[in-house]
N, C-alpha and C. Protein backbone atom coordinates (compact mmCIF):
# COMPACT_ATOMS: atom_id res chain seq x y z
N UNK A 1 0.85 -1.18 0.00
CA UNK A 1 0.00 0.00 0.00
C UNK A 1 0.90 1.24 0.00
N UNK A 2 0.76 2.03 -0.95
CA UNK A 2 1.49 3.50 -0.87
C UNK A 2 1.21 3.76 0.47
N UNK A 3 2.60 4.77 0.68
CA UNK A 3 2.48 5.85 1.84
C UNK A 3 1.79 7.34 1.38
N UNK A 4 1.18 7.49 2.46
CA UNK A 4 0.08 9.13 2.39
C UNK A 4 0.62 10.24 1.56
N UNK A 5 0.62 11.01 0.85
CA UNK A 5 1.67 12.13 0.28
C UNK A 5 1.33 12.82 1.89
N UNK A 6 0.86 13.30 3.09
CA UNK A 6 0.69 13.91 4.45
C UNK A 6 0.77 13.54 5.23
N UNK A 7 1.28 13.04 5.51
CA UNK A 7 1.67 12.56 7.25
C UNK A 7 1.49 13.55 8.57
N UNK A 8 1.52 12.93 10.07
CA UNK A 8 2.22 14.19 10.69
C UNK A 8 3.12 14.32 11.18
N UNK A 9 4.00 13.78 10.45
CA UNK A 9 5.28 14.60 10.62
C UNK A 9 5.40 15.61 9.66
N UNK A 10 4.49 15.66 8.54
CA UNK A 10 4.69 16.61 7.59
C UNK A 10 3.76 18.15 8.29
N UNK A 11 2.86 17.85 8.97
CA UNK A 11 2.32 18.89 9.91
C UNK A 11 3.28 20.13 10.68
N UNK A 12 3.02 21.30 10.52
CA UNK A 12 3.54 22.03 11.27
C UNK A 12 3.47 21.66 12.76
N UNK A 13 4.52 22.07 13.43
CA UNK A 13 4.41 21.93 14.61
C UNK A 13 3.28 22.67 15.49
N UNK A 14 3.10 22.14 17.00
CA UNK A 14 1.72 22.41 17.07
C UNK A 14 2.12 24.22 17.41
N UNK A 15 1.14 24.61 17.36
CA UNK A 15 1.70 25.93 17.86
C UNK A 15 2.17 27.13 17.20
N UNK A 16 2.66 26.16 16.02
CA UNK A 16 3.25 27.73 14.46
C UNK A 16 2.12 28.38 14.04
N UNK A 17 0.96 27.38 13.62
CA UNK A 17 -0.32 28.10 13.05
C UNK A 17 -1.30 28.42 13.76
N UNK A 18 -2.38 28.96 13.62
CA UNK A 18 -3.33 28.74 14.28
C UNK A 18 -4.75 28.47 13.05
N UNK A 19 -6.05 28.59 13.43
CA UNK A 19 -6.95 28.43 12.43
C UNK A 19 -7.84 29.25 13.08
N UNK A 20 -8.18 30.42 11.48
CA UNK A 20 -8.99 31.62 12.19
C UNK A 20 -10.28 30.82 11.31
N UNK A 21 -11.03 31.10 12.13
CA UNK A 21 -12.75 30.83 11.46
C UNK A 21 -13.23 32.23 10.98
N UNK A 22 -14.02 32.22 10.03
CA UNK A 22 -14.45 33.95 9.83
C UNK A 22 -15.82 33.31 9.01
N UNK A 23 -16.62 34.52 8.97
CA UNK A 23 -18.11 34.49 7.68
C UNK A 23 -17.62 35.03 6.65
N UNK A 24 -18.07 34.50 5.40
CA UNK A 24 -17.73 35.44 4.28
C UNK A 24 -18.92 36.15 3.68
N UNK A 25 -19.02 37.29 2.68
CA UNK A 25 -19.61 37.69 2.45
C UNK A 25 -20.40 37.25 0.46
N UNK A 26 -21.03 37.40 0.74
CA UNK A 26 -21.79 37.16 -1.28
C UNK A 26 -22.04 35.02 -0.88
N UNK A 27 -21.72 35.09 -2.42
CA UNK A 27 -22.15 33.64 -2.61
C UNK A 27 -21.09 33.29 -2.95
N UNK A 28 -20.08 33.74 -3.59
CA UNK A 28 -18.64 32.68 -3.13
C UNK A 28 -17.71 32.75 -2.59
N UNK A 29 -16.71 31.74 -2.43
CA UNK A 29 -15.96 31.55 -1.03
C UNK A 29 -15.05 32.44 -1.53
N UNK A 30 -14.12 33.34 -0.64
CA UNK A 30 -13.49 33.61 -1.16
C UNK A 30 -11.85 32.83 -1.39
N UNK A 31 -11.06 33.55 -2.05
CA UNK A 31 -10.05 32.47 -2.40
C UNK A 31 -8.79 33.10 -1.58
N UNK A 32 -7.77 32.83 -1.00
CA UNK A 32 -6.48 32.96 -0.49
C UNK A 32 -6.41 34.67 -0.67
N UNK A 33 -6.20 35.27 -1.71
CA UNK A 33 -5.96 36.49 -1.67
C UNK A 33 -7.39 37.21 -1.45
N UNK A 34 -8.26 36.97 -1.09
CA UNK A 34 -9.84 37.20 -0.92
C UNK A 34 -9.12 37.95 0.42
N UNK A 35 -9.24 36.42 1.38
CA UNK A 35 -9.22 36.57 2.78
C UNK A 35 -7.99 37.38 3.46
N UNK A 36 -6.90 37.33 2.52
CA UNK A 36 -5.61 38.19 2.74
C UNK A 36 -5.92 39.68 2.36
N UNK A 37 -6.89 39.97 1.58
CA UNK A 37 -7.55 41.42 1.58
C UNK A 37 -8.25 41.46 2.90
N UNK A 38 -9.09 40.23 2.92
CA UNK A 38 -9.94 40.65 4.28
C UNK A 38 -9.07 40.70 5.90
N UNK A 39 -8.24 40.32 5.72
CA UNK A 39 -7.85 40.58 7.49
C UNK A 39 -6.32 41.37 7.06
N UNK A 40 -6.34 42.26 6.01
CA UNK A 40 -4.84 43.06 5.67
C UNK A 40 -3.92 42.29 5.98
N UNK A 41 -3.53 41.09 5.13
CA UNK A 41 -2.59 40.61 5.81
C UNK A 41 -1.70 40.08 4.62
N UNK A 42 -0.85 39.84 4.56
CA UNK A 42 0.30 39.29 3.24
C UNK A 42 -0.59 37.92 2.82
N UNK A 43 -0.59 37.79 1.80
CA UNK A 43 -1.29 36.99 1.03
C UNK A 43 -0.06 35.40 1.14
N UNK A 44 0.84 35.80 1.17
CA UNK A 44 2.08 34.40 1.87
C UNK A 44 1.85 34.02 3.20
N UNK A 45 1.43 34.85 4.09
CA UNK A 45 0.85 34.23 5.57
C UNK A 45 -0.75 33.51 5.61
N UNK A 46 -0.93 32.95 4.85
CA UNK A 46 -2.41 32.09 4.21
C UNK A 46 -1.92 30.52 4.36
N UNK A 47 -1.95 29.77 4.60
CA UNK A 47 -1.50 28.22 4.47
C UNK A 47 -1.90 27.83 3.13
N UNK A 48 -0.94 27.53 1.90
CA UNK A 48 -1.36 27.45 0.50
C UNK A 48 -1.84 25.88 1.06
N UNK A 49 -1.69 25.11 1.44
CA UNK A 49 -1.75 23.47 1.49
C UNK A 49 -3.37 23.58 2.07
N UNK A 50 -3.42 24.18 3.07
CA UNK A 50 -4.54 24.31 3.84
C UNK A 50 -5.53 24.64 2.71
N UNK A 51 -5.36 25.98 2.42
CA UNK A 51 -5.92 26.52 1.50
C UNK A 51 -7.31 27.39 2.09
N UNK A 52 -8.28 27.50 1.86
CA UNK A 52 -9.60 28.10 2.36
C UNK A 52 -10.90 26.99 2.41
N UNK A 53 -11.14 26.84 3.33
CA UNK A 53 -12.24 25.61 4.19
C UNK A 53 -13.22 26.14 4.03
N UNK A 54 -14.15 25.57 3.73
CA UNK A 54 -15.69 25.96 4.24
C UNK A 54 -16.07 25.19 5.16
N UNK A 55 -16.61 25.57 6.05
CA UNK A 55 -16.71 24.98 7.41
C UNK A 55 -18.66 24.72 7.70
N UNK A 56 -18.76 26.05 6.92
CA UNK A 56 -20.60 25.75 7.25
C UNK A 56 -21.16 26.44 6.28
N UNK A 57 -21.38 26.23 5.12
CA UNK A 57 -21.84 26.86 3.46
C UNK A 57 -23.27 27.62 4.38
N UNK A 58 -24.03 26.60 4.83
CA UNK A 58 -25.27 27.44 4.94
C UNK A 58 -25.06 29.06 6.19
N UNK A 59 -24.12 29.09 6.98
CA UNK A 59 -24.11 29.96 7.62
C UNK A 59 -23.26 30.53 7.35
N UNK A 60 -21.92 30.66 5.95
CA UNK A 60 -21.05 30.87 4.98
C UNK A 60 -19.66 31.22 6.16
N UNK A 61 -19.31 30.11 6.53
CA UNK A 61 -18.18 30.14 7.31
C UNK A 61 -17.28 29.31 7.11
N UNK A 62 -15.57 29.63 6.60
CA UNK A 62 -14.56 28.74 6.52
C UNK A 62 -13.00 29.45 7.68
N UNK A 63 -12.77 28.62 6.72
CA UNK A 63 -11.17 28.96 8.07
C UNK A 63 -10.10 29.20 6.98
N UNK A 64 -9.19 29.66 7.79
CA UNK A 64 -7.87 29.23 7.02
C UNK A 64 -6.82 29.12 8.32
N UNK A 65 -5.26 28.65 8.04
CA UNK A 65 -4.56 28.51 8.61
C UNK A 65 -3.29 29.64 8.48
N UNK A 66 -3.03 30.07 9.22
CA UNK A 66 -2.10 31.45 9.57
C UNK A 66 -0.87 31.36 10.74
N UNK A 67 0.40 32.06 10.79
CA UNK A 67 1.24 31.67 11.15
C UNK A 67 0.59 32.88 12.90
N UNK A 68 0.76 31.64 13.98
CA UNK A 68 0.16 32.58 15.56
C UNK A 68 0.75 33.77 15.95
N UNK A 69 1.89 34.14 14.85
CA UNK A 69 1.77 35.65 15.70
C UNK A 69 1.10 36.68 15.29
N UNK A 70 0.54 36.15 13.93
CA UNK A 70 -0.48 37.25 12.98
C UNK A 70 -1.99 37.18 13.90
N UNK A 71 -2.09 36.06 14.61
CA UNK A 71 -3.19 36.02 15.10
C UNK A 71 -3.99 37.44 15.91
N UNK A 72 -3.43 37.68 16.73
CA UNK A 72 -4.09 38.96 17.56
C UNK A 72 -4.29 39.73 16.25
N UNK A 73 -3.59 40.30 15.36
CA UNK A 73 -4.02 41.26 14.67
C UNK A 73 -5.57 40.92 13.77
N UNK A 74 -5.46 39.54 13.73
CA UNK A 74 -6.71 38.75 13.15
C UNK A 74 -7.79 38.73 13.87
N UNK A 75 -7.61 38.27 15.03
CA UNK A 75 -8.52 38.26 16.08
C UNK A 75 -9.08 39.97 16.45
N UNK A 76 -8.75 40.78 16.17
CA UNK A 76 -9.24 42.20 16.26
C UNK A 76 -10.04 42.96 15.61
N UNK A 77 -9.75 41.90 14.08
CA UNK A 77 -10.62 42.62 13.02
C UNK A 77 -11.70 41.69 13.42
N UNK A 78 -11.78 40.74 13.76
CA UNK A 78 -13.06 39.83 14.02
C UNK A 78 -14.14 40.55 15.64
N UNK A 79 -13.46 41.04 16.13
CA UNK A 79 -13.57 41.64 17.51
C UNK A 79 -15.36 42.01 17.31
N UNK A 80 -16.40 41.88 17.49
CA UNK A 80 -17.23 42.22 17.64
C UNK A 80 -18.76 41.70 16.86
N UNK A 81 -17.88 40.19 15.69
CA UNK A 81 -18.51 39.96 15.00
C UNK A 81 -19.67 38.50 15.74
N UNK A 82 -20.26 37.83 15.18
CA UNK A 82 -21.45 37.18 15.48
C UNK A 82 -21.13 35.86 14.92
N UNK A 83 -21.57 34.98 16.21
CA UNK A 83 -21.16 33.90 15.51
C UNK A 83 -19.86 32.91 16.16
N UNK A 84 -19.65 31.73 15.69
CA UNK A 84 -18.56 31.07 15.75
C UNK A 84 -17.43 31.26 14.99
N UNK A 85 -17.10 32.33 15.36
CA UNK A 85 -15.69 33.29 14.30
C UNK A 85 -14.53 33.47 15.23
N UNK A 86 -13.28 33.51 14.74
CA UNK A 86 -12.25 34.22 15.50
C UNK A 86 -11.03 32.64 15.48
N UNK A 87 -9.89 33.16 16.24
CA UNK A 87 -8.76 32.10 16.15
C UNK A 87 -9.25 30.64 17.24
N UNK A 88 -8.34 29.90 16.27
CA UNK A 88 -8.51 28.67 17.23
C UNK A 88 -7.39 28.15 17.31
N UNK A 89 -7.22 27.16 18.06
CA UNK A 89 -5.92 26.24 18.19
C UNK A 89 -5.72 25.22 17.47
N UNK A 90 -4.89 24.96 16.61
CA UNK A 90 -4.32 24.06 15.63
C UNK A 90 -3.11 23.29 16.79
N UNK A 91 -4.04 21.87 17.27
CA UNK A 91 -3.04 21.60 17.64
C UNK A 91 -3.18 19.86 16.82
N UNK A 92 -1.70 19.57 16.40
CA UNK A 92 -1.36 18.20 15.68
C UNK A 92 -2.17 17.19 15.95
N UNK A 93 -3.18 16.33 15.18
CA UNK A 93 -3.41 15.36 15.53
C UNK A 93 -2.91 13.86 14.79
N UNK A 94 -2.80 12.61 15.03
CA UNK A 94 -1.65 12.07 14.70
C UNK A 94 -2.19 10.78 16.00
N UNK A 95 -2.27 9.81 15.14
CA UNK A 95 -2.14 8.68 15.80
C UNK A 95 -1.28 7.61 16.91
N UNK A 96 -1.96 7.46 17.74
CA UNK A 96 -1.20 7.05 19.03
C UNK A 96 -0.12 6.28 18.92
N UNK A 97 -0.86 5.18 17.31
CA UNK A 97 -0.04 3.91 17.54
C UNK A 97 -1.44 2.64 17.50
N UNK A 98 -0.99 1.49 17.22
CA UNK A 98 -2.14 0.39 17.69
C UNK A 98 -2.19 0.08 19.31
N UNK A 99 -3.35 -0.36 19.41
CA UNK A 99 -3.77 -0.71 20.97
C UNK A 99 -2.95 -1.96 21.02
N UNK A 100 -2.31 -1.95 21.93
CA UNK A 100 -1.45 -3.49 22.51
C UNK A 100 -2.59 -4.89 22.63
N UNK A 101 -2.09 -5.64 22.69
CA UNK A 101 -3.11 -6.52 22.10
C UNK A 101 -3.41 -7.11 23.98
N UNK A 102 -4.74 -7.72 23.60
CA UNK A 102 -5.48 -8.08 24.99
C UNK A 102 -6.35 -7.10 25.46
N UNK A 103 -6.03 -5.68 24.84
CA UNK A 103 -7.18 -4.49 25.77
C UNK A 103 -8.42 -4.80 25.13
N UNK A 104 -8.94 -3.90 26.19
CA UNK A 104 -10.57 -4.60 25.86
C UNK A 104 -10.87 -3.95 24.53
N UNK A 105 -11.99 -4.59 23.74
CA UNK A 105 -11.82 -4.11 22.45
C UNK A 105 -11.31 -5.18 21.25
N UNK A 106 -10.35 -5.48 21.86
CA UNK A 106 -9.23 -6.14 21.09
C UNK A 106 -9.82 -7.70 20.32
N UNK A 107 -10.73 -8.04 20.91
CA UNK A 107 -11.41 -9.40 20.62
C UNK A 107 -10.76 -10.69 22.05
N UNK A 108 -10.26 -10.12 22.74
CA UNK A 108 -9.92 -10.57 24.26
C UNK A 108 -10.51 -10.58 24.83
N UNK A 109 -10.87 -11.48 26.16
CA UNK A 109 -11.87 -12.02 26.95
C UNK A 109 -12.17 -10.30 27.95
């Protein structure tokens, strides 16, 4: 079986990015330099891999991923808005490993 082209080790570490949620406005999403107009911010501090999420079409909300020290300035322009908007924590998720065999679960007594 091929290996993933993403892994997480290919993941930023936890803590570099964060993930801002925001609403957009009209009927389409906007695209990388959309949202880099919308929070004034360098259109290279956008996560190209990430890219722009839609998170909830009917209540027109996506995310993107941004490097955490841009955050406060992000989080300010959001400052007053409605809704499930604003930064979140991007932290790595990434598999434990298999369960050792015998735990419950396992097909063990």
């Amino acid at each position: 079986m091929p290996e993933p082209e993403n892994t997480a080790a290919d993941a930023p570490e936890p803590g570099d990015k964060v993930m801002v949620q925001f609403r957009y406005v009209g009927e389409a999403v906007p695209d990388r330099a959309g949202v880099a107009a919308l929070f004034a911010i360098p259109l290279e501090l956008i996560d190209p891999d990430f890219g722009v999420i839609v998170t909830d079409e009917a209540e027109r909300l996506a995310c993107v991923l941004v490097p955490r020290d841009w955050a406060a300035r992000i989080d300010a322009r959001l400052a007053g808005a409605e809704g499930p908007v604003g930064v979140f924590a991007n932290p790595r998720i990434a598999p434990l490993g298999p369960p050792g065999a015998g735990e419950e679960g396992e097909g063990g007594a």
